[in-house]
Structure formats: C-alpha cells, structure tokens
Protein backbone atom coordinates (compact mmCIF):
# COMPACT_ATOMS: atom_id res chain seq x y z
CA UNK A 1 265.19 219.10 338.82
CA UNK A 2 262.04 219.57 336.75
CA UNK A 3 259.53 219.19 339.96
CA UNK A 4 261.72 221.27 342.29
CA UNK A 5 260.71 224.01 338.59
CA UNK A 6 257.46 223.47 338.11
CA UNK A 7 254.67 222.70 340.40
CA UNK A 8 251.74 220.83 338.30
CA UNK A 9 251.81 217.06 337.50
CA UNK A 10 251.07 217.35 334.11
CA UNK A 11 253.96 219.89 333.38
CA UNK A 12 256.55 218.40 335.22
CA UNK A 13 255.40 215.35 333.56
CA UNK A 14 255.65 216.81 329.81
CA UNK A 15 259.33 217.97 330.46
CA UNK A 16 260.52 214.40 331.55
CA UNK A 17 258.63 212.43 329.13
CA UNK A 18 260.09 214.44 326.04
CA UNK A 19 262.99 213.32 324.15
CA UNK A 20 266.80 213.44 325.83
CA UNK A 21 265.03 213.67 329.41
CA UNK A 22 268.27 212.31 330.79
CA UNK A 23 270.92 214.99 329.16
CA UNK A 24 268.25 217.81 329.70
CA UNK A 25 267.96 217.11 333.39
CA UNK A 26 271.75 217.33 333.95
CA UNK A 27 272.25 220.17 332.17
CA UNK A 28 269.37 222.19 334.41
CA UNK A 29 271.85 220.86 337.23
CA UNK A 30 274.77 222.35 335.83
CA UNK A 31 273.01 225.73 335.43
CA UNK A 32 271.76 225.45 339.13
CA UNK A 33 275.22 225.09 340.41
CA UNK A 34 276.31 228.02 337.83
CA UNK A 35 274.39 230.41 340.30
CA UNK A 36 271.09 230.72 337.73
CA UNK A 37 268.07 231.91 339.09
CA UNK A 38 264.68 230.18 339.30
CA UNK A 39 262.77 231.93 336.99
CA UNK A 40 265.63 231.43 334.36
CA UNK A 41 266.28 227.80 334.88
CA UNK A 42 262.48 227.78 333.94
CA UNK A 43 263.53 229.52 330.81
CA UNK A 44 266.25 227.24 330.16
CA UNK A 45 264.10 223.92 331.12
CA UNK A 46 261.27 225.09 328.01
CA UNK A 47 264.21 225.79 325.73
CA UNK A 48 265.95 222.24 326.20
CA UNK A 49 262.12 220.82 325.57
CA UNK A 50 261.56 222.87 322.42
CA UNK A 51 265.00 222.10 320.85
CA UNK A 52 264.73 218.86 321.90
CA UNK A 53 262.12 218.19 320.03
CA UNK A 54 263.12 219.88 317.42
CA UNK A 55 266.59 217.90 317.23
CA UNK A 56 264.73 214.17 317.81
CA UNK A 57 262.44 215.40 314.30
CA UNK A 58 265.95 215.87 312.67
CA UNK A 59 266.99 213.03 313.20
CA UNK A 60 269.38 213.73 316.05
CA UNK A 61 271.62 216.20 314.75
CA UNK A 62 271.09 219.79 313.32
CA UNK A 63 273.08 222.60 311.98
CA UNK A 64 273.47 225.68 314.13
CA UNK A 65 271.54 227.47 311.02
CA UNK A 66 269.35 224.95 311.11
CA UNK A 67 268.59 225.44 314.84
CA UNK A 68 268.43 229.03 314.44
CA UNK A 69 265.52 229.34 311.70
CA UNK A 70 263.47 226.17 313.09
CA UNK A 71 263.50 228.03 316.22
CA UNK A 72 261.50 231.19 314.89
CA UNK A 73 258.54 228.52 314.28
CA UNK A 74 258.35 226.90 317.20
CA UNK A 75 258.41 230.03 319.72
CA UNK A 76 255.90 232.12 318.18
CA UNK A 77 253.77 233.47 321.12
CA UNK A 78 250.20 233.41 318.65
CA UNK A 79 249.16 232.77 315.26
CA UNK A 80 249.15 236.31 313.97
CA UNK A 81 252.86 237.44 315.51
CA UNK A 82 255.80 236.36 312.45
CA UNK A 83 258.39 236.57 314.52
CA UNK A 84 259.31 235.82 318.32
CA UNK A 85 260.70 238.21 320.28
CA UNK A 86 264.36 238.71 320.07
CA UNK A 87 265.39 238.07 323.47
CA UNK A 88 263.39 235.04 323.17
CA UNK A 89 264.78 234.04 320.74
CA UNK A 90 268.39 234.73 321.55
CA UNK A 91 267.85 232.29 324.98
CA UNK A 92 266.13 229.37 323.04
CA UNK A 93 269.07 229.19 320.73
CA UNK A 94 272.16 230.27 323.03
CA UNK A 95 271.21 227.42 325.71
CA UNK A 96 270.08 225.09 323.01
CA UNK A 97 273.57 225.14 321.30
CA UNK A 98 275.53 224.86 324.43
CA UNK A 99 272.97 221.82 325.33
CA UNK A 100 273.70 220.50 321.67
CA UNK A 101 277.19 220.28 321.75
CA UNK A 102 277.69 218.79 324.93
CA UNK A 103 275.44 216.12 323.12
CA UNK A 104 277.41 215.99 320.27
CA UNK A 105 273.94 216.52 318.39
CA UNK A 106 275.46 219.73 316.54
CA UNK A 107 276.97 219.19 313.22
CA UNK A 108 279.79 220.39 311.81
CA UNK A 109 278.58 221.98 308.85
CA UNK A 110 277.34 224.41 311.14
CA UNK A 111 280.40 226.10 311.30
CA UNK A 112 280.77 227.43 308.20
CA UNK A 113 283.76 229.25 308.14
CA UNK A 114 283.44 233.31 307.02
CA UNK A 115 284.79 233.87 304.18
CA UNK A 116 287.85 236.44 303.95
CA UNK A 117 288.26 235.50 307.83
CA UNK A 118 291.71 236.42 308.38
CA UNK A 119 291.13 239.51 306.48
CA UNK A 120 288.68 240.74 308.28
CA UNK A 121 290.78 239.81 311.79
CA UNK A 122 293.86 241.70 309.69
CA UNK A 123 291.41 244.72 309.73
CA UNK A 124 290.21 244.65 313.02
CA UNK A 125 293.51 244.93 314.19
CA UNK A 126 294.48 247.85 312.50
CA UNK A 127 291.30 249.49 313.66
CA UNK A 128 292.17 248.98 316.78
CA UNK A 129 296.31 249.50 317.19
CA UNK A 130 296.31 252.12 314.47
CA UNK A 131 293.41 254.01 313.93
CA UNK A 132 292.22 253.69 317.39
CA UNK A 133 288.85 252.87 317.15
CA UNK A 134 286.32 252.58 320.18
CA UNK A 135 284.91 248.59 320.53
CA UNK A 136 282.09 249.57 319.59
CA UNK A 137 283.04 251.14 316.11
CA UNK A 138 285.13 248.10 315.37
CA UNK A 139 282.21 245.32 316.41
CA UNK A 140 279.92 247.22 314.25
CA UNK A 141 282.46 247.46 310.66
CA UNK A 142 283.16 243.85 311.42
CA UNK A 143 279.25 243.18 311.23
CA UNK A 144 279.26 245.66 308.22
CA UNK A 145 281.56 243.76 306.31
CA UNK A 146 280.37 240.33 307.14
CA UNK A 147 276.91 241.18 305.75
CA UNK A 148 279.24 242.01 302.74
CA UNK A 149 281.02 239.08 302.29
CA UNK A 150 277.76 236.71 302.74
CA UNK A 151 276.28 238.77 299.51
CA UNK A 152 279.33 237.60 296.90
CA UNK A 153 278.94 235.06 295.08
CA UNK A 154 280.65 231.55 296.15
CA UNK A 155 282.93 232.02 292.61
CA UNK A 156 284.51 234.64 294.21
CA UNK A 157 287.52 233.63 296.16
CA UNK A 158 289.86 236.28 296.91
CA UNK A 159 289.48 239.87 297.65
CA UNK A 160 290.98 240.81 293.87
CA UNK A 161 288.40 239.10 292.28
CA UNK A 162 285.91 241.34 293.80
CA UNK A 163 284.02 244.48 291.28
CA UNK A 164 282.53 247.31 292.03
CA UNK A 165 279.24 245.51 290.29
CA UNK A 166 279.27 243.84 293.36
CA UNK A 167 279.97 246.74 295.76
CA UNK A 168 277.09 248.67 294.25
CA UNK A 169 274.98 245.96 294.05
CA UNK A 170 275.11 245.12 298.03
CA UNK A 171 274.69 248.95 298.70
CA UNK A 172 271.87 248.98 296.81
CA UNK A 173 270.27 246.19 298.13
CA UNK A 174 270.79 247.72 301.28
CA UNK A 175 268.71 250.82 300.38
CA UNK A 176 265.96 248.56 299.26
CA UNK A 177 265.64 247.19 302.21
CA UNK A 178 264.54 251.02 304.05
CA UNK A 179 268.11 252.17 305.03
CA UNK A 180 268.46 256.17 305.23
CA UNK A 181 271.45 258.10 303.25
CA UNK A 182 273.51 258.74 306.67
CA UNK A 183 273.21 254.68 307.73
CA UNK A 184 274.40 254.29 303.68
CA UNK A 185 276.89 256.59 303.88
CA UNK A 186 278.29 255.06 306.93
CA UNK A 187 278.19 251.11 305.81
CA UNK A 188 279.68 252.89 301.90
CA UNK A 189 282.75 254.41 304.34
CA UNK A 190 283.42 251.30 305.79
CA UNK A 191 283.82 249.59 302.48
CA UNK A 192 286.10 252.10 301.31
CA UNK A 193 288.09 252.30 304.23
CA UNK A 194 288.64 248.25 304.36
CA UNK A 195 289.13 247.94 300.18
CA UNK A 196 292.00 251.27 301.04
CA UNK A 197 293.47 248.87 303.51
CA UNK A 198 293.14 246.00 301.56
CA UNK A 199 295.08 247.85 298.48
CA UNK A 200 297.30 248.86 300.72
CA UNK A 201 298.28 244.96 301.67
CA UNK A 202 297.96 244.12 298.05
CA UNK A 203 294.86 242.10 298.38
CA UNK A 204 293.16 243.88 295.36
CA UNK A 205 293.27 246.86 292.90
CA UNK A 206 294.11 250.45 294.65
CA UNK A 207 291.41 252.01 292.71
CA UNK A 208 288.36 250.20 293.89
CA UNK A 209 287.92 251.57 297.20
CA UNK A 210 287.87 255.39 295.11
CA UNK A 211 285.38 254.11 292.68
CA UNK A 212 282.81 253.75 295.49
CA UNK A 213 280.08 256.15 295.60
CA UNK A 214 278.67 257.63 298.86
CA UNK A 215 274.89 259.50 299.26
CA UNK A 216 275.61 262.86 299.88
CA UNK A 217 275.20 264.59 303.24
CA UNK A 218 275.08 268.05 304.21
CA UNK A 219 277.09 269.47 307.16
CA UNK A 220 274.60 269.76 310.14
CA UNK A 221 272.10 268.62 308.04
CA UNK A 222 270.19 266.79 310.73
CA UNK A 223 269.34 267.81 314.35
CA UNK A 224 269.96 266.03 317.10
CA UNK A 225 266.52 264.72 319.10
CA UNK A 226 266.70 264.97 322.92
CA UNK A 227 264.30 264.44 325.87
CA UNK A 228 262.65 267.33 327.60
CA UNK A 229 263.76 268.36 330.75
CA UNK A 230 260.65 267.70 331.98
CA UNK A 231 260.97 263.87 330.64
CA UNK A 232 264.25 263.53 332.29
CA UNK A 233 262.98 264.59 335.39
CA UNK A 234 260.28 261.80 335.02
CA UNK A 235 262.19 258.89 334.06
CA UNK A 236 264.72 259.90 337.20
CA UNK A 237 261.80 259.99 339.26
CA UNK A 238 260.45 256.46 337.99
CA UNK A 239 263.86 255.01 338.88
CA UNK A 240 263.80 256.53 342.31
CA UNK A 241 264.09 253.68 345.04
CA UNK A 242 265.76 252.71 348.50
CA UNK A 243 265.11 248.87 348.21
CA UNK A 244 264.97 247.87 344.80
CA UNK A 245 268.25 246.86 343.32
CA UNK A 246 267.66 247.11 339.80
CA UNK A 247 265.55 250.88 339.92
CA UNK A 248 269.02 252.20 342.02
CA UNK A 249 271.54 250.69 339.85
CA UNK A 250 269.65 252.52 337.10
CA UNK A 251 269.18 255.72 338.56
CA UNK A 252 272.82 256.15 339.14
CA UNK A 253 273.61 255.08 335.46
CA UNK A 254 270.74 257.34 334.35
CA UNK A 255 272.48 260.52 336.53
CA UNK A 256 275.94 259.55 334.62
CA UNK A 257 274.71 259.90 331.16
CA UNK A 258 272.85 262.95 331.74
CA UNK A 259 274.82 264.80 333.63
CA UNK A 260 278.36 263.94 331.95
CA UNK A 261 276.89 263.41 328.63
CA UNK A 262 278.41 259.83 328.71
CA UNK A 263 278.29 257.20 325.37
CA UNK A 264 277.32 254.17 326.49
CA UNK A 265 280.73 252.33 326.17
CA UNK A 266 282.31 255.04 328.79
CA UNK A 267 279.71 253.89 331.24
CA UNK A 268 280.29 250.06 330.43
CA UNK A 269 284.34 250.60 331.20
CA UNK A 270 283.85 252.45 334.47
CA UNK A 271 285.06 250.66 337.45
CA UNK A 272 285.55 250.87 341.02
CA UNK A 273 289.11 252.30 340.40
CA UNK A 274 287.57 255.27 338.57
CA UNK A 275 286.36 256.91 341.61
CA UNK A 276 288.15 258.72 343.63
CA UNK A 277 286.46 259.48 346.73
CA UNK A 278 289.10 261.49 348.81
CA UNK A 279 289.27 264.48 345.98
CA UNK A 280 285.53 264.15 344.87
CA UNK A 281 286.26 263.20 341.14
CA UNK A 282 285.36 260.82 338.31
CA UNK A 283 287.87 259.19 335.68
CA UNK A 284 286.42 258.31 332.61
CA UNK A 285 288.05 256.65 329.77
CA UNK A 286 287.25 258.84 326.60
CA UNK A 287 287.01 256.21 323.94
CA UNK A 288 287.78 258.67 320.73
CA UNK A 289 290.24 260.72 322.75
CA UNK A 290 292.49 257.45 323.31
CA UNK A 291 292.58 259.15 327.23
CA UNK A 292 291.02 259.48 329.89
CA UNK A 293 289.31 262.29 331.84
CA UNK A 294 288.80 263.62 334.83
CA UNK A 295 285.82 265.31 335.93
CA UNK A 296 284.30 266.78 339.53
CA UNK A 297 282.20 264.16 341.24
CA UNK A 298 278.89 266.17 341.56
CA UNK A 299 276.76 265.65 344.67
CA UNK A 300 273.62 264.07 343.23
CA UNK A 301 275.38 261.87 340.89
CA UNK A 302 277.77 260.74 343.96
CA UNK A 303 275.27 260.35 346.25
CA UNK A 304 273.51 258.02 343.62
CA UNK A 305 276.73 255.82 343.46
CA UNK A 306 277.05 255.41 346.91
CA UNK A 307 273.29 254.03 347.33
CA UNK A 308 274.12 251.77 344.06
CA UNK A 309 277.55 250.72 346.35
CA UNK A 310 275.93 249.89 349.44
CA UNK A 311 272.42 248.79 348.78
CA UNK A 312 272.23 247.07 344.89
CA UNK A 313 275.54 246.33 343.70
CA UNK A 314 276.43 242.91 344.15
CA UNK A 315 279.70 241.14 345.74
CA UNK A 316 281.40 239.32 343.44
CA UNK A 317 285.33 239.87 342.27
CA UNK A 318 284.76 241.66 339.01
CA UNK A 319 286.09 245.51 339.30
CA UNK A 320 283.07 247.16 336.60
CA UNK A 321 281.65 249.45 338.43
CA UNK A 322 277.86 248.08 337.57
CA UNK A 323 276.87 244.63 337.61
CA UNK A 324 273.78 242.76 336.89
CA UNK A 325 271.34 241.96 339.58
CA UNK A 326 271.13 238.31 338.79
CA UNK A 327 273.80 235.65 338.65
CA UNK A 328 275.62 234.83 337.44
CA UNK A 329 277.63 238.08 338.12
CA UNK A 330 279.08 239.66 334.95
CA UNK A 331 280.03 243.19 333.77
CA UNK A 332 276.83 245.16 332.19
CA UNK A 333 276.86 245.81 329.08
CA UNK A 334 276.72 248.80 326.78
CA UNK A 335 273.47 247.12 324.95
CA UNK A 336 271.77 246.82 327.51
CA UNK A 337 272.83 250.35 329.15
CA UNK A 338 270.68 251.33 326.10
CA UNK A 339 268.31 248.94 326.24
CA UNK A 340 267.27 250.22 329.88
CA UNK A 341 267.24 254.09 328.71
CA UNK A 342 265.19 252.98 325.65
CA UNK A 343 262.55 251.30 328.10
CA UNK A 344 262.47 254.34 330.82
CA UNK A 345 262.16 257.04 328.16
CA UNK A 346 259.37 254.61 326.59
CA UNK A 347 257.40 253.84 329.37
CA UNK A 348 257.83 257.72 329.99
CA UNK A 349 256.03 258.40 326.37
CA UNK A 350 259.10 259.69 324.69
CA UNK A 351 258.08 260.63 321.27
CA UNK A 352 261.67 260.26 319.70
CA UNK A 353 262.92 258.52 316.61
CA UNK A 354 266.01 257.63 318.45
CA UNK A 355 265.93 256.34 321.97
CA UNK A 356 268.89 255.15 324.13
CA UNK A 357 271.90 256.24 325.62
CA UNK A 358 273.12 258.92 322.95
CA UNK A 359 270.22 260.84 323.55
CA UNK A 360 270.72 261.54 326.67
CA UNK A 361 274.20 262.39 325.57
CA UNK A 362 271.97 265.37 323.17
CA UNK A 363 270.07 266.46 326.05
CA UNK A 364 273.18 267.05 328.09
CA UNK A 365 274.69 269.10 325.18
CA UNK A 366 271.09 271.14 324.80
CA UNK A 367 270.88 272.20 328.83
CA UNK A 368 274.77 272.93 328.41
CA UNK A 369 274.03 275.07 325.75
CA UNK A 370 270.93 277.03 327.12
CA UNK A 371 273.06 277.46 330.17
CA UNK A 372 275.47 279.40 328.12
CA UNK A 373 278.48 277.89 328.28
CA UNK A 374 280.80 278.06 325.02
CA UNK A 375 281.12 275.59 322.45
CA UNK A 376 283.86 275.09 323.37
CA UNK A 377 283.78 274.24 327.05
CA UNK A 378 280.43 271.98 325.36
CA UNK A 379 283.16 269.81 323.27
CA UNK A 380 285.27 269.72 326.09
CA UNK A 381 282.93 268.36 328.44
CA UNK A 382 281.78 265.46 326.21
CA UNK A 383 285.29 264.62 324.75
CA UNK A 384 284.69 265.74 321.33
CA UNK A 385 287.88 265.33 319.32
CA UNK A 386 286.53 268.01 316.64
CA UNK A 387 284.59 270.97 317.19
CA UNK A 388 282.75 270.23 314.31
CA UNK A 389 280.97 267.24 316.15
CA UNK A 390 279.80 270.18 318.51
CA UNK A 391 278.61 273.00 316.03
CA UNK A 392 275.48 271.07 315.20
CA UNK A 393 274.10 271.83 318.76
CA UNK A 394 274.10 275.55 317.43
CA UNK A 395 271.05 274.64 315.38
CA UNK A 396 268.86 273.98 318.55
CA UNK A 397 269.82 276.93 320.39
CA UNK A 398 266.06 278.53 320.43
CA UNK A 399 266.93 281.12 323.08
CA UNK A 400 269.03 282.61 320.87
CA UNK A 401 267.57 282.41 317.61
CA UNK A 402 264.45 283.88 319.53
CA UNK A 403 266.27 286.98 320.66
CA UNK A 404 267.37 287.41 317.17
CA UNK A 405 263.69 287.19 315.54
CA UNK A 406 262.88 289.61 318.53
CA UNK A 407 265.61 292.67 317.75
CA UNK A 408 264.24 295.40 316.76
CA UNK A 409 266.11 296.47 313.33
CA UNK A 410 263.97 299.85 313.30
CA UNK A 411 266.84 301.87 313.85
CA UNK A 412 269.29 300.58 311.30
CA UNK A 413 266.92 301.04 308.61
C-alpha cells in the first residue's frame, strides 16, 4: 500500500522499515476500502509512522493521554512553532488511537472515567427533554462542567462535598487565563444552573448554586460586529463557480446564512425534505423556538441549491441537505459551517473580532434593519424567542441616529 502512496524509494522505504510495518499496512487497506482519498491515506500512512514510533519508545503500550501530549512534540512543523496545528493534530491522534486499539497497544488507564459521570448525563438530559436546549448549548455546558470537575481535588467525591472555595477558585482561574466578563458570566450561569439542578435531586446544599457570583453585564452593552455589504458581496463572489464542488456547496450555504440570518446548527439540520419545490419555500427547524419555520424560497438562494443539487452534492443515502466533498460521505457539520465562513471572510480581510457563522447572522439583522422593517418583523425573521435578543440591533441603526443629529431643533427653542 505504501508504494501505490508514495513515489520515492527512500520514502516508501522509511514507512515499511519502521516499527509495526505489518499492522500499519493493513490498516491503510482498511481505510482504502472505507472510500478515503489519496491525499488522506497519505495523512493517515505519516500518522501510523509517527505514533508508531512513538508507541515502540514506550514500550509498546501508551495511554490515550499519553498519546495525546507526546504527539504535540513530534508534529511540530519547525523549531520556533510550540504547538502543531490543531487539525493536525486532531488526525495524528484520532487515526493513531483507532490504529492502537485494534493493536491492543492502548492501555486501560487511558480511560479514566469523568468524575460525576452520571451526573453530568442526568443533566444533559434535562437540558434537553425539559429545558429544551439546542445541541449545541448542551455540548458546550457539558464541556463547561467537565473543565469543572477536572479542577476539584481527587478528596472530593460527591457533589455535597463540593464549596464555593472551589467554585470561585475555578472561576477565577478562568479569568486568569484572559477570559472576558460575558464568556465568565456564561461558564458562572452554567454552574448555577447545574448546582440548582443538583439541589433539586438532593445531590448537595440548595444554597450553593445562589452563593455564586456572576460579573456584571449591562443590557445591550456590547454591539454586535458584522461584515460590510461590500465584504459580503466579495466573499459571494470568491465562492462563485460552475465546476468546483466545494466553492458551490459553499456559496449556497453562504446565501442561507445571509439571507435567512441562519445559526449554524439550523443549516447543519437542513435536509432534502426541507425543501419544498412545488410552493417555493424553505422549512427550517428553529432550534430555541422548539419549531420549525417556514420561509419563501428566494430566487438567488434557490437557484444556488439547485447548482449545489445537480453539480457538487454527492450521492450517497444520507438525507442532510450538504455533504462533504470527500468520502467518506457524512453530514457537514456546524464547526466546520463556521470554520468555512471564518476562512472566506479572512481571506476577504475581514477586520472582525468575531468571525463565523453568527456574524453573518448580525449582518442579516443590520441590512434588515436599514431596510426598515420593524423589530419586530427583525425577531420574527431570525426566530428570536424574546424581543430583547433583537433590541440590541437598535444600537447600530446609523441612518437613524444620523437623521436625529441632523434635525433642526431651531424652532422648538
């Protein structure tokens, strides 16, 4: 498998020489069959080598933790870079683990188990059935209140035994470490609203989750940061193509967010059922209405569908509405929905603090608003359960507050 990978000698040479040549080789096969491309099986072939390696220095066994922080030191791409790049990173040690447990070469101490486990899965559930939380919200509390439990001490073994010490110790840390008041405020109202729901079950004391402290914010304190029109129309142009697959399928997820003011999620759970083609219209599943809604189909972003349809989108039997390019076939994701915005507007020279999806979800509020529609029909149209998530977009309204400044107050005085 190695020479059909690589062309020179001495390469294909260095793969099958190195340690576990044999195990390596069949897994490539595997991966081949699996429906991987060529330049990823390449990918997969140097992270095999490098873990490889790294496992035969160990001794033949390793610790997924283990894995994970040798792995930083033997992908660094120079001398003067710390760290790897992430997605580098994330390959090297996803296809190394699945290679080391076919092995048997992981250990078991590598799955430690997470402490206050079924409490957290208790939680998660009750996010979901009762509060009805989008997947999103709930994925990132549960990360939330892992980093939480990895700060307490090992002494601590139940939920009761936890202080507020503690609480305002991890919070704190947390602010050390560069995070702003809203992200604190945020992280603070997801401990409160677990320790509420712990006291609740009788897992600990009902006044701990009132003793926590939150940074103050003030209402439409911050304004929300949007492209330029101008920018827009550049990144659409950029993904403007009749024979690329990956430039269409972006374009037509680029028209969605912008013109329907879309969150990322909304765009992952669209599929082919969604579209209704006889009365021109859209159904999108409104993840903090707990509905869905329907909206017209509009010309340029139908148009952009169809070309996505016909020319990019792949056959396979999943029903998402937009796939990735390569196999093997799977649903896109909301990460990297935002990863692709965040690369567009970049490569566009956005200036913002904040790039992905949700600010093309601002800009579609801002050209709402200087088209002077209500904010009303604004909160409507991006599924805003309060209007108070819509006010803030009064604060950028600069046509208006410009034909204040210009009144002339002469005659009143």
């Amino acid at each position: 498998m190695h020479d059909e990978l690589f062309r020179l000698p001495a390469v294909v040479a260095r793969y099958r020489e190195g340690p576990y040549a044999d195990s390596r080789e069949q897994f490539l096969k595997q991966a081949y069959a699996d429906g991987y491309s060529p330049s990823t099986l390449r990918c997969i072939a140097r992270a095999l080598l490098v873990v490889a390696q790294v496992v035969h220095r160990n001794g033949g066994s390793i610790s997924a933790e283990q894995l994970k922080n040798t792995l930083f030191w033997h992908i660094r791409p120079s001398l003067t870079r710390r760290r790897p790049p992430e997605r580098t990173a994330a390959i090297f040690f996803h296809f190394g683990e699945a290679w080391l447990r076919i092995i048997g070469a992981l250990t078991a101490a590598a799955e430690a188990p997470l402490q206050f486990a079924s409490e957290l899965t208790a939680f998660s559930e009750y996010m979901r059935a009762e509060r009805g939380l989008s997947p999103v919200t709930i994925a990132t509390r549960e990360q939330q209140l892992r980093w939480f439990f990895a700060s307490l001490s090992s002494q601590v073994q139940s939920l009761g035994e936890v202080t507020f010490g503690e609480i305002d110790a991890f919070l704190q840390s947390q602010a050390r470490r560069g995070w702003s008041r809203s992200s604190l405020h945020v992280l603070g109202s997801t401990l409160r609203g677990f320790f509420r729901y712990a006291a609740h079950r009788g897992w600990c004391r009902s006044y701990l989750a009132e003793d926590i402290d939150l940074p103050r914010l003030y209402t439409l304190e911050d304004i929300p940061r949007a492209p330029t029109t101008n920018e827009l129309d550049r990144a659409l142009e950029a993904t403007r193509s009749d024979d690329d697959p990956v430039k269409i399928r972006n374009h037509a997820i680029l028209l969605l967010l912008i013109h329907y003011g879309l969150r990322r999620g909304e765009v992952e759970q669209l599929t082919l059922d969604d579209l209704d083609w006889a009365a021109d219209r859209i159904h999108i599943t409104r993840s903090k209405l707990r509905r869905p809604q329907c909206y017209p189909l509009s010309v340029p972003v139908g148009e952009a569908i169809v070309r996505y349809l016909q020319r990019a989108r792949p056959r396979c039997s999943h029903r998402a509405l937009f796939i990735t390019v390569n196999p093997p076939f799977r649903p896109l994701s909301g990460d990297s929905i935002s990863v692709m915005v965040k690369r567009r507007l970049t490569n566009q020279g956005v200036k913002l603090k904040r790039l992905g999806a949700h600010c093309l979800r601002h800009a579609c509020a801002s050209q709402l608003l200087e088209a002077g529609f209500t904010l009303k029909q604004i909160a409507d149209h991006l599924g805003h359960r309060s209007m108070n998530s819509t006010r803030i977009y009064t604060k950028i309204d600069l046509h208006g507050l410009r034909e204040v400044a210009e009144f002339d107050l002469g005659a009143l005085l």
